[in-house]
C-alpha atoms as a PDB file:
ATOM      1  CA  UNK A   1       0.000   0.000   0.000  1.00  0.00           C
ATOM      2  CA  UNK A   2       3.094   2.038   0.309  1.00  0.00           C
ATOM      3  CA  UNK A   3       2.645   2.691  -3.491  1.00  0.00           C
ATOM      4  CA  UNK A   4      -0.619   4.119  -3.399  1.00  0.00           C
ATOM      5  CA  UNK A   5      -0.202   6.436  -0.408  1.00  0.00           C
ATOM      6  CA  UNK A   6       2.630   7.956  -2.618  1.00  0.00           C
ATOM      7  CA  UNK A   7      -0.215   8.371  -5.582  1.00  0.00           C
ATOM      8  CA  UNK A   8      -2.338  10.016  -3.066  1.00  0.00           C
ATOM      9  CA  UNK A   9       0.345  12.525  -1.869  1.00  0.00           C
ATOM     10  CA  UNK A  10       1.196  13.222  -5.308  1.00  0.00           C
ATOM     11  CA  UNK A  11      -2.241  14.035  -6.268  1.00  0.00           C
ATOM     12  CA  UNK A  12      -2.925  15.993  -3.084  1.00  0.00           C
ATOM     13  CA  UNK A  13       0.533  18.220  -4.399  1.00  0.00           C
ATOM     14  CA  UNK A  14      -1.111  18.761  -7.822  1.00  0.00           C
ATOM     15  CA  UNK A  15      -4.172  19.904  -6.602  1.00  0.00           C
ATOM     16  CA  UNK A  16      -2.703  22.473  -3.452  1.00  0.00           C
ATOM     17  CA  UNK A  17       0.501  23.328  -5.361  1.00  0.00           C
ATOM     18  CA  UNK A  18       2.207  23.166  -1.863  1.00  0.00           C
ATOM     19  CA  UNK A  19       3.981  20.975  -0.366  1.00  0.00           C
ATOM     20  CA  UNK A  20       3.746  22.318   3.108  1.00  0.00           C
ATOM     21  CA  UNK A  21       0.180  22.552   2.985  1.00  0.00           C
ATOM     22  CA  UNK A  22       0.128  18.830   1.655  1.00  0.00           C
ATOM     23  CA  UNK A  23       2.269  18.383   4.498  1.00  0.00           C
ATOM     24  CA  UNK A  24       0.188  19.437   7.122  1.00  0.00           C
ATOM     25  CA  UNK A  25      -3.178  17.944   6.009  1.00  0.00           C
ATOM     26  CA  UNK A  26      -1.198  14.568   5.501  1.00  0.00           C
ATOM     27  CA  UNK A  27       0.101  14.939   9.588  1.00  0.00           C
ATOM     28  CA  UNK A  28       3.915  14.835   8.477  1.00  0.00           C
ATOM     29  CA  UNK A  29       6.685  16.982   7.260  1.00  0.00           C
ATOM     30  CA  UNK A  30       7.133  18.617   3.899  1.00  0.00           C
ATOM     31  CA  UNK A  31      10.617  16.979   3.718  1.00  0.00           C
ATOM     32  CA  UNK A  32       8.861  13.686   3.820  1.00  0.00           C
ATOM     33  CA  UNK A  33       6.379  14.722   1.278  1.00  0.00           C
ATOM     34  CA  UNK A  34       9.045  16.063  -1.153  1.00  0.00           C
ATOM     35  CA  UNK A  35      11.363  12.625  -0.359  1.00  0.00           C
ATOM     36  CA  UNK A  36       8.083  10.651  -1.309  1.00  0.00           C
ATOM     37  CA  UNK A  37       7.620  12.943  -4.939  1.00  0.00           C
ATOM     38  CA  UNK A  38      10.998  12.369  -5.423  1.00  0.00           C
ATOM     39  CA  UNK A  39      10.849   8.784  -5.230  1.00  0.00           C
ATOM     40  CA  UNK A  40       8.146   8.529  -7.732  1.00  0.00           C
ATOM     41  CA  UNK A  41       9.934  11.175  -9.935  1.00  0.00           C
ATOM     42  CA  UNK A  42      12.596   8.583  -9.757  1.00  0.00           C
ATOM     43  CA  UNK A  43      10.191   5.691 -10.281  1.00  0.00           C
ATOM     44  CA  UNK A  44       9.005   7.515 -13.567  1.00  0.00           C
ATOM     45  CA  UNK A  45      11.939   8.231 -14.764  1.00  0.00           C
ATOM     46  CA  UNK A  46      10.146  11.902 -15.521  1.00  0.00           C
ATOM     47  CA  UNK A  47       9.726  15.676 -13.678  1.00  0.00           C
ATOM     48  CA  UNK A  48       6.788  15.743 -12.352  1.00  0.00           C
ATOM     49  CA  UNK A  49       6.703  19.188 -10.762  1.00  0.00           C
ATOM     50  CA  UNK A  50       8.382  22.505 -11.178  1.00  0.00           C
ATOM     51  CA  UNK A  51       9.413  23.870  -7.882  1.00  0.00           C
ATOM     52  CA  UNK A  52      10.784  27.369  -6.794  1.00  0.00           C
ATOM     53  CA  UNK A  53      10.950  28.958  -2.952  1.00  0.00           C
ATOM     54  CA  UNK A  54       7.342  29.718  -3.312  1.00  0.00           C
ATOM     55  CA  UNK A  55       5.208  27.373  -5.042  1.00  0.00           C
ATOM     56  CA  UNK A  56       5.432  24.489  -6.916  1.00  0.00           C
ATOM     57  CA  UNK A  57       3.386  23.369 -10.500  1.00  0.00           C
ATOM     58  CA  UNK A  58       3.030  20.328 -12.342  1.00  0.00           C
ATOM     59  CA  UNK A  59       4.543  20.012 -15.518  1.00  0.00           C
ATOM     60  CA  UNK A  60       3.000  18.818 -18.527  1.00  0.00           C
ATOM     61  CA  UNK A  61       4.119  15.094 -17.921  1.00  0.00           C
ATOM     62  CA  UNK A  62       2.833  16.005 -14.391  1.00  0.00           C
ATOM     63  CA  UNK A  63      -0.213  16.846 -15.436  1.00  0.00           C
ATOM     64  CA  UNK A  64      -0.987  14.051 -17.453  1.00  0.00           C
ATOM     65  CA  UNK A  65       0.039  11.494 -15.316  1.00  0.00           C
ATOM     66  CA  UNK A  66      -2.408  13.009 -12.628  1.00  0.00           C
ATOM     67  CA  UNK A  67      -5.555  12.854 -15.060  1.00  0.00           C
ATOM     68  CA  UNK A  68      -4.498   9.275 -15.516  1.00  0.00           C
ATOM     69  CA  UNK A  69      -4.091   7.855 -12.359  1.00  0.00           C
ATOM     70  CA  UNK A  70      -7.057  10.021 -10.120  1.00  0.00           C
ATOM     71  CA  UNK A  71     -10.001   7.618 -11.191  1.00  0.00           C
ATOM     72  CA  UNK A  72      -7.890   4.883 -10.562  1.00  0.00           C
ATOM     73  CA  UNK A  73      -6.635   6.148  -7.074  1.00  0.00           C
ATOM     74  CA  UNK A  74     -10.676   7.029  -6.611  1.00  0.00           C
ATOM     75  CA  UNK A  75     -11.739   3.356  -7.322  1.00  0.00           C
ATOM     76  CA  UNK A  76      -9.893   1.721  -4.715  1.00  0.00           C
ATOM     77  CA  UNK A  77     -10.258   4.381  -2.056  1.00  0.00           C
ATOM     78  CA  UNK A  78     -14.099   3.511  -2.808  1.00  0.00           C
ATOM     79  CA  UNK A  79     -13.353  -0.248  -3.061  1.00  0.00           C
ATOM     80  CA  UNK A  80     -11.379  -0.087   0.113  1.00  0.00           C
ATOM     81  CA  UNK A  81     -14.535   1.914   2.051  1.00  0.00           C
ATOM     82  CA  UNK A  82     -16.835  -0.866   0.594  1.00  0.00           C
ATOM     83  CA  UNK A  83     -14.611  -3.368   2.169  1.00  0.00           C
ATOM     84  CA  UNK A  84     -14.708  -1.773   5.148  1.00  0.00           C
ATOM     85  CA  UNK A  85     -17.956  -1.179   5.829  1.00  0.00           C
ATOM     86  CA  UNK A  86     -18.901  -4.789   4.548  1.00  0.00           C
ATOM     87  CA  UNK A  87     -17.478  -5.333   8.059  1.00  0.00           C
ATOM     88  CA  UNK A  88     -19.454  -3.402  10.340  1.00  0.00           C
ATOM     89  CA  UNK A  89     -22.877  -4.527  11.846  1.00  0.00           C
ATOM     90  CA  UNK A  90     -24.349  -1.115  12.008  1.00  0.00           C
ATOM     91  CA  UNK A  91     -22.812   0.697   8.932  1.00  0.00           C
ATOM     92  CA  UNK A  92     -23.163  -0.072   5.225  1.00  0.00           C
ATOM     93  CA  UNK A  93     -25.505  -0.665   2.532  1.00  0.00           C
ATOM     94  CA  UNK A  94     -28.303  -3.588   2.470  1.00  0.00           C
ATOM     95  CA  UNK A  95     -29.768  -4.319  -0.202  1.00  0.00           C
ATOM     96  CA  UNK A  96     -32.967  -6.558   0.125  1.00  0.00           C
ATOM     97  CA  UNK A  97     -35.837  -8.189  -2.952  1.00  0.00           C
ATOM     98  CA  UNK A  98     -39.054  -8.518  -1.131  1.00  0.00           C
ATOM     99  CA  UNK A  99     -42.571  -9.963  -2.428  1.00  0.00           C
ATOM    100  CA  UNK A 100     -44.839  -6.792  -3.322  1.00  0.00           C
ATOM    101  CA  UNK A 101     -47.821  -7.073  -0.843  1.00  0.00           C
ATOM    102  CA  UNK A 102     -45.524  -8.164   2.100  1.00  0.00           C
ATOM    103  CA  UNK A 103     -43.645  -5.081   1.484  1.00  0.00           C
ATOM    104  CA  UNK A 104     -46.462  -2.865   0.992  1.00  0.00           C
ATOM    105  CA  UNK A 105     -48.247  -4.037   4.025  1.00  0.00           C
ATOM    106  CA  UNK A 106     -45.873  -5.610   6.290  1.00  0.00           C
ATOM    107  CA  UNK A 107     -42.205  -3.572   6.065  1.00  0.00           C
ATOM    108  CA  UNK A 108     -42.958  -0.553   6.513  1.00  0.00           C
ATOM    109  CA  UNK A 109     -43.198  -0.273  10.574  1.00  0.00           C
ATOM    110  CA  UNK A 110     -40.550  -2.969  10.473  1.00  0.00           C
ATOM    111  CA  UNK A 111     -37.777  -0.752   8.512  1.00  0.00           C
ATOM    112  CA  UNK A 112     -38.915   2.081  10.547  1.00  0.00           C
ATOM    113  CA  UNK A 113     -37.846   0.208  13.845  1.00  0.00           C
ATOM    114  CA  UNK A 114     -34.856  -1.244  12.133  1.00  0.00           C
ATOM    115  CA  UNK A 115     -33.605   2.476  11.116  1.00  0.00           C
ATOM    116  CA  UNK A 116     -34.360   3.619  14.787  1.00  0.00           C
ATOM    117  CA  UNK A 117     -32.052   1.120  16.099  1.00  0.00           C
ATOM    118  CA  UNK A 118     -29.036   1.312  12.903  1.00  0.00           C
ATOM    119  CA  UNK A 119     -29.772   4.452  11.351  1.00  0.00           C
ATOM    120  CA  UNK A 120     -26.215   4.238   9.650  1.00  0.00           C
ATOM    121  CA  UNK A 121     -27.045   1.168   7.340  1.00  0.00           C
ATOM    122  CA  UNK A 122     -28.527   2.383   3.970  1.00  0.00           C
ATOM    123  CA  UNK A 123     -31.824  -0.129   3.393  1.00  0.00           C
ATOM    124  CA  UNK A 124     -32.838  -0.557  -0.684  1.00  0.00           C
ATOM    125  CA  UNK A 125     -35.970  -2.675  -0.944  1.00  0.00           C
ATOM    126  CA  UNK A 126     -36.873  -3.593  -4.089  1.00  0.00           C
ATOM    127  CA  UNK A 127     -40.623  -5.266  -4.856  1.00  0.00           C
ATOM    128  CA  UNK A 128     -41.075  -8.401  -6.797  1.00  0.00           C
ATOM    129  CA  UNK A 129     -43.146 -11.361  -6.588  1.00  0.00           C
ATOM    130  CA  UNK A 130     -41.264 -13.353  -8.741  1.00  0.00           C
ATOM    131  CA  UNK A 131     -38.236 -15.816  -7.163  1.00  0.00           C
ATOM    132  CA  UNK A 132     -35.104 -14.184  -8.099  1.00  0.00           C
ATOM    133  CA  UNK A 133     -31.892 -16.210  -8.670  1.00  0.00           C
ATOM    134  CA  UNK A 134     -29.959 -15.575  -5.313  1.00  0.00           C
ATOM    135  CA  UNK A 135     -26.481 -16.205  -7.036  1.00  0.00           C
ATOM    136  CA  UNK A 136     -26.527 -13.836 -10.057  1.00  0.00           C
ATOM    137  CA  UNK A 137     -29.253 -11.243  -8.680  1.00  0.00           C
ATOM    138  CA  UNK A 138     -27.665  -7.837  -6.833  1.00  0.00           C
ATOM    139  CA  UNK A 139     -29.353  -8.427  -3.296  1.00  0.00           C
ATOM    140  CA  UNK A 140     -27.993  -9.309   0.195  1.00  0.00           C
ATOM    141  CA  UNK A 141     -30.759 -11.015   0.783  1.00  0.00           C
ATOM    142  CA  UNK A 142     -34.643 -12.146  -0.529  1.00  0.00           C
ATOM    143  CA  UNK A 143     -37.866 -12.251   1.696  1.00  0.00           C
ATOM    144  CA  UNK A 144     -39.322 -15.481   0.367  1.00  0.00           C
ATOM    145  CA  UNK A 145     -43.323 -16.689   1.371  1.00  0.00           C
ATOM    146  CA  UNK A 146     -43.221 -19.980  -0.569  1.00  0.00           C
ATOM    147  CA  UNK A 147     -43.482 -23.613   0.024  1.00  0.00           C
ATOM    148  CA  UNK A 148     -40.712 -24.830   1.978  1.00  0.00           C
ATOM    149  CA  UNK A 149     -37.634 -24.206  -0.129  1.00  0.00           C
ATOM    150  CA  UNK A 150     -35.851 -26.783  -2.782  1.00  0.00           C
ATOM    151  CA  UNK A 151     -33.043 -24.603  -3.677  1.00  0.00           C
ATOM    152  CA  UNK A 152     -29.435 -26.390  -2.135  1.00  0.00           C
ATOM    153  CA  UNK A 153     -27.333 -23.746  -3.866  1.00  0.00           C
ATOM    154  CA  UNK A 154     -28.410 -20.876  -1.425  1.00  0.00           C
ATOM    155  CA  UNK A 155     -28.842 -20.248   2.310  1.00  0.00           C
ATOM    156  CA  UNK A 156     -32.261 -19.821   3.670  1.00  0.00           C
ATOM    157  CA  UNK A 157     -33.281 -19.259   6.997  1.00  0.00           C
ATOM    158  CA  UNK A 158     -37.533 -20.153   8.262  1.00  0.00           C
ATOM    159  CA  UNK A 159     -38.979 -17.744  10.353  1.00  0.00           C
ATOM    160  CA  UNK A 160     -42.217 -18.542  10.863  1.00  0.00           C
ATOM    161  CA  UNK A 161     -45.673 -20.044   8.840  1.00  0.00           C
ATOM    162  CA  UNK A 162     -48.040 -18.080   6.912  1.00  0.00           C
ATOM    163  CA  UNK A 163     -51.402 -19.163   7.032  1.00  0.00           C
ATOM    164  CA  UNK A 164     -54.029 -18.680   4.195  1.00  0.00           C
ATOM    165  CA  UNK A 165     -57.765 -18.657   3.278  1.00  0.00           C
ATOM    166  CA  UNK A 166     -60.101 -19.438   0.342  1.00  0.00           C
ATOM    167  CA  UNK A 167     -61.991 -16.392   0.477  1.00  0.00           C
ATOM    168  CA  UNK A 168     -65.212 -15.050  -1.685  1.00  0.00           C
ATOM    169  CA  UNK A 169     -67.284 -11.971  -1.553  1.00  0.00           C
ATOM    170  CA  UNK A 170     -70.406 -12.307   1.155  1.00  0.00           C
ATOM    171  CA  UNK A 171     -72.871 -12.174  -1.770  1.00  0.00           C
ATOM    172  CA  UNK A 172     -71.171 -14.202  -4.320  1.00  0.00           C
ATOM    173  CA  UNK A 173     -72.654 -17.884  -5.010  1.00  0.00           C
ATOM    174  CA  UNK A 174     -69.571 -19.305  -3.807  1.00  0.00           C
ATOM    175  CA  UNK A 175     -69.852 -17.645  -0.356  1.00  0.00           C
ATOM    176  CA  UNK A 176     -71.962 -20.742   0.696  1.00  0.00           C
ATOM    177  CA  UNK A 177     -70.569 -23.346  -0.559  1.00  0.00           C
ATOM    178  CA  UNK A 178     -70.120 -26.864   1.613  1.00  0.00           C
ATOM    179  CA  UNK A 179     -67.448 -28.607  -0.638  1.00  0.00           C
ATOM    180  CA  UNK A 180     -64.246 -28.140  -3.239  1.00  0.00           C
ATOM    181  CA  UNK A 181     -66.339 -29.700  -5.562  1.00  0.00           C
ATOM    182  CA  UNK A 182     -68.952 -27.287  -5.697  1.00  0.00           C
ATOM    183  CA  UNK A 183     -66.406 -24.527  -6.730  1.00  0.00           C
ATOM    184  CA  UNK A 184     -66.549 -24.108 -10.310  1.00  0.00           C
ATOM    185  CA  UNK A 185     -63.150 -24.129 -12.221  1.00  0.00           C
ATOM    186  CA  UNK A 186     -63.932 -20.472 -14.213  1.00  0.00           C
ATOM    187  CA  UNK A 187     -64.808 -19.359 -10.452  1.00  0.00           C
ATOM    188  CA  UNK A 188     -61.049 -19.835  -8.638  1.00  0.00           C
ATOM    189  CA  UNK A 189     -58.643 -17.322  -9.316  1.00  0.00           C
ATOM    190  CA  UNK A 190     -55.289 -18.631  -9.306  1.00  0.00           C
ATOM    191  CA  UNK A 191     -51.783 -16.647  -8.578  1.00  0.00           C
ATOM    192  CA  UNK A 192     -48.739 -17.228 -10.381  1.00  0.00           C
ATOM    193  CA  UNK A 193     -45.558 -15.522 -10.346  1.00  0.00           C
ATOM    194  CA  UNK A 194     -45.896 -15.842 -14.222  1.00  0.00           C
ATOM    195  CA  UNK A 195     -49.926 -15.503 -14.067  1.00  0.00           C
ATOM    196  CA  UNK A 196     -50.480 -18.812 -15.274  1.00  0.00           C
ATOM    197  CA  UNK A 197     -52.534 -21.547 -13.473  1.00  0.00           C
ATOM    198  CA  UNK A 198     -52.499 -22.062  -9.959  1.00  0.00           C
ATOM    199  CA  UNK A 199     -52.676 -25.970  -8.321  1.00  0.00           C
ATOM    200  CA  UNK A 200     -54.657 -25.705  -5.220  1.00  0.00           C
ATOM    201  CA  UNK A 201     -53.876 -28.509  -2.602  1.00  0.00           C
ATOM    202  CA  UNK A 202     -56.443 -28.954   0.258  1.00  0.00           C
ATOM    203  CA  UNK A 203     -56.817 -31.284   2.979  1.00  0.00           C
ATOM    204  CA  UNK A 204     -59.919 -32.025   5.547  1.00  0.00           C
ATOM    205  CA  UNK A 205     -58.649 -34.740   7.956  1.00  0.00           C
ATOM    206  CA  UNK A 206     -57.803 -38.154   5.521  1.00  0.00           C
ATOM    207  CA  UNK A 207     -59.542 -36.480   2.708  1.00  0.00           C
ATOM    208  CA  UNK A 208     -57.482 -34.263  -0.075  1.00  0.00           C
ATOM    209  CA  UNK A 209     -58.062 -33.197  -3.226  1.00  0.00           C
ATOM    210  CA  UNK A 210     -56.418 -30.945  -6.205  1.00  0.00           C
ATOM    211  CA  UNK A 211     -58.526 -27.773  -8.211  1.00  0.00           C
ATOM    212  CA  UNK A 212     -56.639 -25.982 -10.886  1.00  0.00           C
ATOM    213  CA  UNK A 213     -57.191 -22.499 -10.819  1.00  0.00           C
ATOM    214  CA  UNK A 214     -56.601 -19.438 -12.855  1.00  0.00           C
ATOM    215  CA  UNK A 215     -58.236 -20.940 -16.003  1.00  0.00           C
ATOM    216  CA  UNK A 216     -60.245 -17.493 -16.136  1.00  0.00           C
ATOM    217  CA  UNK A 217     -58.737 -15.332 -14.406  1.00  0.00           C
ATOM    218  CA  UNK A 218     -54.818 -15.208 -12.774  1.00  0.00           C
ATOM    219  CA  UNK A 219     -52.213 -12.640 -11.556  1.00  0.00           C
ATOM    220  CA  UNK A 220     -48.687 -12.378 -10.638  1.00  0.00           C
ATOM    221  CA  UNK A 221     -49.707  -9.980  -7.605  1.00  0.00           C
ATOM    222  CA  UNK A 222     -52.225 -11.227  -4.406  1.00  0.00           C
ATOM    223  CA  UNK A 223     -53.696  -7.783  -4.290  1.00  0.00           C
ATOM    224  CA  UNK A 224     -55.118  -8.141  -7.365  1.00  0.00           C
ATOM    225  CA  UNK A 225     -56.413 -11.002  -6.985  1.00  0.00           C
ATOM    226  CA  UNK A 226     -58.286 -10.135  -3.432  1.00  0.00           C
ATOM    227  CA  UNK A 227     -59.864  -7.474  -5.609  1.00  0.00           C
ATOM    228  CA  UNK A 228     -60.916  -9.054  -8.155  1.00  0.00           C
ATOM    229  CA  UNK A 229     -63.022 -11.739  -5.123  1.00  0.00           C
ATOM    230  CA  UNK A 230     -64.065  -8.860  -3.215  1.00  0.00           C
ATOM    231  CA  UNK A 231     -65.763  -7.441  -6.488  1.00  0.00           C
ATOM    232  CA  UNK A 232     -67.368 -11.019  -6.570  1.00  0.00           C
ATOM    233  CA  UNK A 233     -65.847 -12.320  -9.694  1.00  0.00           C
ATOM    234  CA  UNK A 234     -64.580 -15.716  -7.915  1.00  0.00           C
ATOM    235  CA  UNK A 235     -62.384 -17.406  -5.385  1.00  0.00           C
ATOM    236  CA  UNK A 236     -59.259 -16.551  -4.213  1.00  0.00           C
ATOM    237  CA  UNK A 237     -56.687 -18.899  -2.034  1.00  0.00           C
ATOM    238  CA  UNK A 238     -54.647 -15.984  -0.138  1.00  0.00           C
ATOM    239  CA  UNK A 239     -51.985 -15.225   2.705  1.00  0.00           C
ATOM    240  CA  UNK A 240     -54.238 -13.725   5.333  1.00  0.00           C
ATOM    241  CA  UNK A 241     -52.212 -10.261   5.728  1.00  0.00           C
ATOM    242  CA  UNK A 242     -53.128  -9.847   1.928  1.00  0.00           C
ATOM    243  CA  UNK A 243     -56.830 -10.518   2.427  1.00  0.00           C
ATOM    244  CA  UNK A 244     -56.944  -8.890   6.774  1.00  0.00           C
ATOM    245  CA  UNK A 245     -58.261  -5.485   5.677  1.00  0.00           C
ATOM    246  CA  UNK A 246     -61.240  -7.287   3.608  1.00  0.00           C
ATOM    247  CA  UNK A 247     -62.049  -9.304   5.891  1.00  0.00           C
ATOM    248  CA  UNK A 248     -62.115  -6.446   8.459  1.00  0.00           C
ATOM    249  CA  UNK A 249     -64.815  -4.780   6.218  1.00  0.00           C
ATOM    250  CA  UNK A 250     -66.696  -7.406   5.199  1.00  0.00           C
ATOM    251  CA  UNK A 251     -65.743  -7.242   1.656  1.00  0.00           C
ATOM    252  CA  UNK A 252     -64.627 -10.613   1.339  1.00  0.00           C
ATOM    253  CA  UNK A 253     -65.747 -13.921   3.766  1.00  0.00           C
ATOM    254  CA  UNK A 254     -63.309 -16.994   4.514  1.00  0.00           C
ATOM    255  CA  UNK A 255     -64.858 -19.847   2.902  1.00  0.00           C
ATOM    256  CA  UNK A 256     -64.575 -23.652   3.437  1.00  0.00           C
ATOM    257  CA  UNK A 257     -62.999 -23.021   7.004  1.00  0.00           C
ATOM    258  CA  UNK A 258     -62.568 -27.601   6.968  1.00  0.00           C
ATOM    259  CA  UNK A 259     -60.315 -27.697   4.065  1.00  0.00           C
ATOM    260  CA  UNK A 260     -57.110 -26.732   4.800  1.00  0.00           C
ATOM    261  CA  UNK A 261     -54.254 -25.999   1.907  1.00  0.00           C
ATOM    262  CA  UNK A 262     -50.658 -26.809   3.165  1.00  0.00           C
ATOM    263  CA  UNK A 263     -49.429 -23.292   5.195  1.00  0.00           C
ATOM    264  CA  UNK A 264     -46.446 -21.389   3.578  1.00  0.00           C
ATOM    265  CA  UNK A 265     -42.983 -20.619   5.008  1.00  0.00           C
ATOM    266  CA  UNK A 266     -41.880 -16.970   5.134  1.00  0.00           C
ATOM    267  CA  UNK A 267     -38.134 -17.341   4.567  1.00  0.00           C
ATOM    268  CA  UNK A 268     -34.627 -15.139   4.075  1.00  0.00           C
ATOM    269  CA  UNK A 269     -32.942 -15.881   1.465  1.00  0.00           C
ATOM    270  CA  UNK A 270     -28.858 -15.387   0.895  1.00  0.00           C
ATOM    271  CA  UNK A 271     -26.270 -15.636  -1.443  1.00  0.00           C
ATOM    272  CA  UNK A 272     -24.237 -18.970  -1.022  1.00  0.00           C
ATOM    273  CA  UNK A 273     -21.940 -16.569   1.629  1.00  0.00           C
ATOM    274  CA  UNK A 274     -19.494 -18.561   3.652  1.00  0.00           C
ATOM    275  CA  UNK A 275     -20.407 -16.686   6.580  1.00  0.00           C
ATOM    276  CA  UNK A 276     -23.378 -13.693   6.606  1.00  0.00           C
ATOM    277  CA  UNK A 277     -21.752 -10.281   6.347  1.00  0.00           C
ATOM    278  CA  UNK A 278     -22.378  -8.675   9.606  1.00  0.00           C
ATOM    279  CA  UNK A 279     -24.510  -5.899   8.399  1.00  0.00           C
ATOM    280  CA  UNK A 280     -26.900  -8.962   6.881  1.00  0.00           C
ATOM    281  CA  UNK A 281     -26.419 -10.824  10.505  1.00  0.00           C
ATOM    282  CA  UNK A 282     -27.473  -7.726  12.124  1.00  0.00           C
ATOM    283  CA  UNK A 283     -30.672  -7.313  10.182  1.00  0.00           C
ATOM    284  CA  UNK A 284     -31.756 -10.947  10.066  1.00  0.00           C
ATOM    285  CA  UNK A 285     -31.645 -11.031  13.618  1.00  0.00           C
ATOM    286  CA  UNK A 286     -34.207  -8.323  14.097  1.00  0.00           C
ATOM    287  CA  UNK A 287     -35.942  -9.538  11.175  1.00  0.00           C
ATOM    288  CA  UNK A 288     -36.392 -12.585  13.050  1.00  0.00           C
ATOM    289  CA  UNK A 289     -37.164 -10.863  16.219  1.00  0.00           C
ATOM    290  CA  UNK A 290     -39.877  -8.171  15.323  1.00  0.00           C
ATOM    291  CA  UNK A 291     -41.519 -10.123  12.524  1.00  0.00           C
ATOM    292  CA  UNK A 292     -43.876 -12.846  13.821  1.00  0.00           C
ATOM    293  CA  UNK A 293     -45.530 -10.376  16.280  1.00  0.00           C
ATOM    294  CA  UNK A 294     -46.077  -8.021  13.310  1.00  0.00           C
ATOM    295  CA  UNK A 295     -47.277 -11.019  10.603  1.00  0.00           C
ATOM    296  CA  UNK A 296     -49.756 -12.219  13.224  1.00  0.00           C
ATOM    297  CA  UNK A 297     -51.029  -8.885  14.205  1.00  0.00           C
ATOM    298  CA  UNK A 298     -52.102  -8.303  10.814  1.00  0.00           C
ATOM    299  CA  UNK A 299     -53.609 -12.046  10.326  1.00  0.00           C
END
């Protein structure tokens, strides 16, 4: 590193045009900083400053040579920071990929606690409800609600269950209804990350059975898809913090209360990291902390 810290006290030179000054905002002695241009001079095998009893100015080589190497010099200093702060539990920046409705409805007050309590790590949340690839996306970490994962080439971490509902509008014909069989297939809305068909799994004691859904209507997004039930244009199988506030009102009803579909996991997601940063340690733990009080306060 002895190398760059001469490139820096060069640069600092050709931008005061004084070694003395450079001297004193560097904490050591303008001998030292004219032994350490000297050396480089020497390096060079060029001039790189013009110096008389009052100032001193970069030549032309001088000048050149400090256009070249500042973005350079810039880079690592940044790199180096980066490093740095990749160490430190309560500095740096987080980057985090988070299902839409769960962060619309669900982060919020959590971020707002986590900021009161690390207000020097930078949070970027970016909205998705489709699974990202963990080793070539740009995240720290992904806030998965999913069946319980498959993946072996990432980490993942459970934190608790999600429960969910088949849900209908109170005046819809389906509102009634005693059985799976009696739902028609046009009448269950089915979510897909890719808004194709859904398979709906349900259970009632020894008994399960299959529907398909999303033959008429699907969506890549839960809210939509509470909507579109609450407006009493079919069935919807739903987390229940997507589907709380309808309830709430009375826009939509839980239907078929026996038949149970297998709950889903809400999960973190890393990188394949051979140990979690700390900043991503730090985070996870209150994630972990803070958000099954909050998930079942809203269910």
């Amino acid at each position: 590193m002895q190398g760059l810290k001469a490139l820096r006290t060069f640069l600092l030179a050709a931008e005061k045009r004084n070694f003395a000054q450079v001297a004193r905002e560097l904490d050591t002695t303008p001998a030292s900083v004219t032994r350490t241009i000297a050396a480089l001079e020497e390096e060079l095998g060029v001039q790189l400053f013009v110096r008389t009893t009052r100032q001193v100015a970069l030549t032309t080589d001088g000048a050149v040579y400090a256009a070249r190497i500042a973005p350079a010099v810039k880079a690592l200093d940044e790199a180096r920071r980066e490093m740095q702060d990749a160490h430190k539990s309560d500095e740096g920046r987080l980057r985090i990929n988070s299902p839409m409705s769960f962060g619309q409805r669900v982060l919020p007050q959590l971020l707002s606690g986590f900021r009161d309590l690390y207000p020097r790590i930078e949070v970027e949340i970016s909205l998705t409800d489709q699974f990202l690839d963990m080793v070539e996306a740009d995240f720290d970490l992904a806030i998965r609600i999913s069946a319980p994962p498959s993946d072996k080439f990432t980490i993942w971490r459970k934190i608790c269950e999600i429960r969910r509902l088949l849900v209908a509008a109170p005046g819809s014909p389906w509102a009634g209804v005693r059985h799976p069989n009696e739902l028609p297939a046009d009448a269950c809305l089915g979510y897909s990350s890719e808004s194709r068909r859904e398979t709906w799994q349900l259970a009632n004691g020894g008994v399960s059975l299959t529907i398909s859904a999303g033959r008429a209507i699907s969506a890549n997004n839960g809210e939509v898809l509470a909507n579109v039930a609450a407006d009493g244009a079919g069935v919807a199988l739903l987390p229940t913090f997507i589907v709380a506030e309808h309830l709430r009102t009375g826009r939509l009803v839980p239907i078929l209360p026996d038949w149970c579909p297998p709950q889903l996991w809400l999960t973190l997601y890393y990188p394949p990291y051979q140990k979690l940063p700390p900043r991503i340690a730090t985070f996870s733990a209150f994630f972990e902390r803070h958000i099954p009080a909050l998930v079942t306060s809203i269910q």
